[in-house]
Protein backbone atom coordinates (compact mmCIF):
# COMPACT_ATOMS: atom_id res chain seq x y z
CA UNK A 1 8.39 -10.39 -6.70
CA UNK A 2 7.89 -11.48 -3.28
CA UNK A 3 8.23 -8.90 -0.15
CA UNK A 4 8.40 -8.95 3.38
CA UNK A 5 7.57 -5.44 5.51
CA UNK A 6 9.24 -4.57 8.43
CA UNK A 7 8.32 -2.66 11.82
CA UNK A 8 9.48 0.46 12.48
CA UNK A 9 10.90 0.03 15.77
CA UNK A 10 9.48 2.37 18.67
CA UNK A 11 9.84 1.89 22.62
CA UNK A 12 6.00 0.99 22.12
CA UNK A 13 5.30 -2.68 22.40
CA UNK A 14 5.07 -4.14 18.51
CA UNK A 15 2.49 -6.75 17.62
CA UNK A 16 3.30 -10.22 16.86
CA UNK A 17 2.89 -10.19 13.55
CA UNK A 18 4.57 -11.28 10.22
CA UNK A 19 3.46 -9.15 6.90
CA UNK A 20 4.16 -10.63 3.22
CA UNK A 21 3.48 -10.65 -0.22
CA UNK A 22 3.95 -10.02 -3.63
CA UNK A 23 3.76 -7.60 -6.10
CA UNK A 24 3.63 -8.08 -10.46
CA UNK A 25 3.91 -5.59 -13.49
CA UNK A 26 2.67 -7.24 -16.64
CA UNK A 27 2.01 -4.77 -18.80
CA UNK A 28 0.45 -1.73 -17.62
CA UNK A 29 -1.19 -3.66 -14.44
CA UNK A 30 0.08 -4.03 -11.20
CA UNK A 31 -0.97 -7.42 -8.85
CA UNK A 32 -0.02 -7.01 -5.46
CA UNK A 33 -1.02 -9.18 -2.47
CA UNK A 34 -0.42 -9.01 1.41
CA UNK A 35 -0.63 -11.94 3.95
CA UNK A 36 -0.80 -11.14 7.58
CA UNK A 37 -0.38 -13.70 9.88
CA UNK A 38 0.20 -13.82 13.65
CA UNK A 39 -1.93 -12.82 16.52
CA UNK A 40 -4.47 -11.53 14.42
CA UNK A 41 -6.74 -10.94 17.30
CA UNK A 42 -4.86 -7.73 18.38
CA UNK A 43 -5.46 -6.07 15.11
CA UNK A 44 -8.50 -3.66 15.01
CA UNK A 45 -10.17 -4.51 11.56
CA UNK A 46 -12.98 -2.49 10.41
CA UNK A 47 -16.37 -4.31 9.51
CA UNK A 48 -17.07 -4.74 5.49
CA UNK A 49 -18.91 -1.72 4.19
CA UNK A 50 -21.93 -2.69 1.99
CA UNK A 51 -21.03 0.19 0.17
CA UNK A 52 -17.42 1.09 -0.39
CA UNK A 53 -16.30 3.78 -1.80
CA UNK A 54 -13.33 6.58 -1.68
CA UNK A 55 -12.50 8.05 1.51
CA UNK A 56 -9.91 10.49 3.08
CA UNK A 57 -7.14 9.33 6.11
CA UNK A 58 -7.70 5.71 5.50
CA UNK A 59 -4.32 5.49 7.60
CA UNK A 60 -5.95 6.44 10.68
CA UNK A 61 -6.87 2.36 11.40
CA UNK A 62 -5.38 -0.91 9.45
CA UNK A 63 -4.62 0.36 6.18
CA UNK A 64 -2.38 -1.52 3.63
CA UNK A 65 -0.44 1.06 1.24
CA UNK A 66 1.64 1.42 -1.87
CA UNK A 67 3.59 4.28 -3.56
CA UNK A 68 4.83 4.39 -7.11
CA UNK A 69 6.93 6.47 -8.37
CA UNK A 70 8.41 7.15 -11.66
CA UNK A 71 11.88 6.43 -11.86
CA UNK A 72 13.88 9.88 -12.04
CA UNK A 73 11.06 11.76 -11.61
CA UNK A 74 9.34 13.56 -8.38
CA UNK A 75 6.38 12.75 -8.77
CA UNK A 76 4.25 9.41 -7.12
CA UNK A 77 0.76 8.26 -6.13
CA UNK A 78 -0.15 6.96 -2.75
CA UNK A 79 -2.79 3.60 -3.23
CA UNK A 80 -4.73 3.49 0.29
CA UNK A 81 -6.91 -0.24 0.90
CA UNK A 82 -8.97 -0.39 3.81
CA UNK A 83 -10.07 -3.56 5.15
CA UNK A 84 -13.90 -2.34 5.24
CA UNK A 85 -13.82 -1.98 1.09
CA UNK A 86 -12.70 2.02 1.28
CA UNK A 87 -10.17 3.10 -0.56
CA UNK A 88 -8.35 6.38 -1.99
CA UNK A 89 -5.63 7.25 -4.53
CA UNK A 90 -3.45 10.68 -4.00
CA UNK A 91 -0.97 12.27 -6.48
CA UNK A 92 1.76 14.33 -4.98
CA UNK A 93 4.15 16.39 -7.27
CA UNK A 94 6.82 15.79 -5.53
CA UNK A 95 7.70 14.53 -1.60
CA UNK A 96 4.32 15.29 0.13
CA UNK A 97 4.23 18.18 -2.28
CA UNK A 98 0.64 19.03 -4.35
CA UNK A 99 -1.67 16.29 -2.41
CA UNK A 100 -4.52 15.80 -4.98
CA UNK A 101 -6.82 12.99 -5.12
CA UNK A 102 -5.96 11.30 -8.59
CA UNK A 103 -8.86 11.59 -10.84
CA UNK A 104 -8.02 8.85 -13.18
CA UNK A 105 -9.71 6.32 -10.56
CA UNK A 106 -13.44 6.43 -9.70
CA UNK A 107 -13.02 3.23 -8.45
CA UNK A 108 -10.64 0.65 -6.79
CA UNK A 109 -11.86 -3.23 -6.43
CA UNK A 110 -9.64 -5.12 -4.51
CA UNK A 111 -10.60 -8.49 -1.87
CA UNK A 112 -9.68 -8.79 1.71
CA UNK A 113 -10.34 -12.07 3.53
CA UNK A 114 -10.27 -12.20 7.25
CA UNK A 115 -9.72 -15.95 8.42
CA UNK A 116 -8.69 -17.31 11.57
CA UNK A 117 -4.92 -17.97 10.75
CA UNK A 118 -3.94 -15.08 8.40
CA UNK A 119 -5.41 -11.75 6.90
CA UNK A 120 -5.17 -11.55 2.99
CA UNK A 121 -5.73 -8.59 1.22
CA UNK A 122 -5.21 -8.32 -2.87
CA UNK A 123 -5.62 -5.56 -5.86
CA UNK A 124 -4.89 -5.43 -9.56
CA UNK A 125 -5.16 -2.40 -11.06
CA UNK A 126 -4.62 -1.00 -14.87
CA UNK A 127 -2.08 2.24 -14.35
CA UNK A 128 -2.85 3.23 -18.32
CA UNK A 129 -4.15 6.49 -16.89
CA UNK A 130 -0.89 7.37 -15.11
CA UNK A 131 1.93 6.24 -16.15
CA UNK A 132 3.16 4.75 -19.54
CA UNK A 133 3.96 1.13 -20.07
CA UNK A 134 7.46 1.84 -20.58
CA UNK A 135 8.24 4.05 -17.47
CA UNK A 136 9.83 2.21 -15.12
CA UNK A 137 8.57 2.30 -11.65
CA UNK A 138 9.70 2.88 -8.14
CA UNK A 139 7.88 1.07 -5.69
CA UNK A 140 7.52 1.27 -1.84
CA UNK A 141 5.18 -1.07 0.17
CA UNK A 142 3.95 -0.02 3.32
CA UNK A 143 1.21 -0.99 6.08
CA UNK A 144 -0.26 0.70 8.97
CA UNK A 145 -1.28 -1.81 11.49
CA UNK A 146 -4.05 -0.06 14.31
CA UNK A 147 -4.13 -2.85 17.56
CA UNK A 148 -7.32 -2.89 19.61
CA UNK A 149 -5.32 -1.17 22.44
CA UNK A 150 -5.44 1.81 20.10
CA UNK A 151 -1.62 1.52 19.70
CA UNK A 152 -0.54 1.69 15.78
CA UNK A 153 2.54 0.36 14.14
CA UNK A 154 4.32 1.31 10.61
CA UNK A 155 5.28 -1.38 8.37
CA UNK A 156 7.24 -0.74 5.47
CA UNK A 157 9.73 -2.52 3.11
CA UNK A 158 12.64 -0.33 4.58
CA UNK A 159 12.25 2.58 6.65
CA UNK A 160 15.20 5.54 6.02
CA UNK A 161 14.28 8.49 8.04
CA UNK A 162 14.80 9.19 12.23
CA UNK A 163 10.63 8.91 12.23
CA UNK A 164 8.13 6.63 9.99
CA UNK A 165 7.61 8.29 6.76
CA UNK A 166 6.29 6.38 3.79
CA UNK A 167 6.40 9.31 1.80
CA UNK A 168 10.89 9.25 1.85
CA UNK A 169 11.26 8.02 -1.66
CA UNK A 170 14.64 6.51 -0.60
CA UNK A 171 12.09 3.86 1.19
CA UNK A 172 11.02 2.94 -2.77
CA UNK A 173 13.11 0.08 -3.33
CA UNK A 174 11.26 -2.33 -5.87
CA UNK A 175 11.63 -1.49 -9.22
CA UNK A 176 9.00 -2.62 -11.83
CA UNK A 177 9.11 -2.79 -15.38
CA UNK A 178 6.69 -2.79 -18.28
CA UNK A 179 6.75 -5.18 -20.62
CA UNK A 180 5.96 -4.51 -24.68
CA UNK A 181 2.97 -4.96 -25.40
CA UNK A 182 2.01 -7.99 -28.84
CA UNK A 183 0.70 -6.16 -31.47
């Protein structure tokens, strides 16, 4: 399913930008990709780590997100994807209710390629540990978008509330489906 994020709109100057992609369920995996393309030369994008690993407030620079959420259910996870190779997964119990780091990933491998005309970033990941093939998912897309001015920008698939909030699980709009599995 392709997807296209939107800014949310503030009196603050917004970067020329245009942020797309797509997102799969086969199975139990998830394949989701983001394209950035614009002036890509305003965007502050951290440096490859040599060593990546899991790291708290990812969403303080460029930071592409996801949420899932169960469908009829409270609870989601938060995915967080730095451009420098960091990354972090929370659990919340219900809206930013019970932050946890979930434990079922000690790892998250994902690519980002910086060219000249467009910024791609892409992750598949196995979700056996959290949710069950046949739960049907809630998704929201999301983006945080740091300019070398210092000024930051919230991009999301739809944004409900008076402020930018990710977290509003009216702002989950793609659903995903498992599919059975051949035995």
């Amino acid at each position: 399913m392709m997807f296209s994020l939107q800014p949310f709109l503030s009196n603050k100057p917004l970067p020329n930008l245009s942020i797309a992609g797509d997102i799969a369920r086969n199975s139990n995996k998830i394949a989701i990709r983001y394209e950035v393309t614009g002036e890509l030369k305003e965007i502050a994008i951290s440096s490859p780590s040599n060593t990546p690993a899991r790291q708290h407030q990812l969403w303080e620079e460029t930071c592409f997100e996801f949420f899932l959420g169960i469908k009829n259910s409270e609870e989601y996870w938060e995915f967080n994807l730095s451009p420098a190779g960091h990354w972090n997964v929370y659990h919340f119990d219900a809206y930013r209710q019970g932050m946890q780091e979930e434990p079922a990933f000690n790892t998250l491998r994902f690519t980002f390629e910086n060219q000249a005309d467009k910024l791609t970033l892409a992750l598949d990941v196995d979700l056996d540990k959290i949710v069950a093939e046949e739960q049907l998912l809630d998704v929201g897309i999301t983006t945080v978008i740091k300019q070398i001015n210092g000024e930051v920008s919230y991009w999301a698939l739809t944004h409900r509330g008076a402020e930018a909030d990710f977290h509003l699980r009216e702002s989950f709009i793609i659903e995903l489906y498992g599919r059975a599995r051949n035995i």
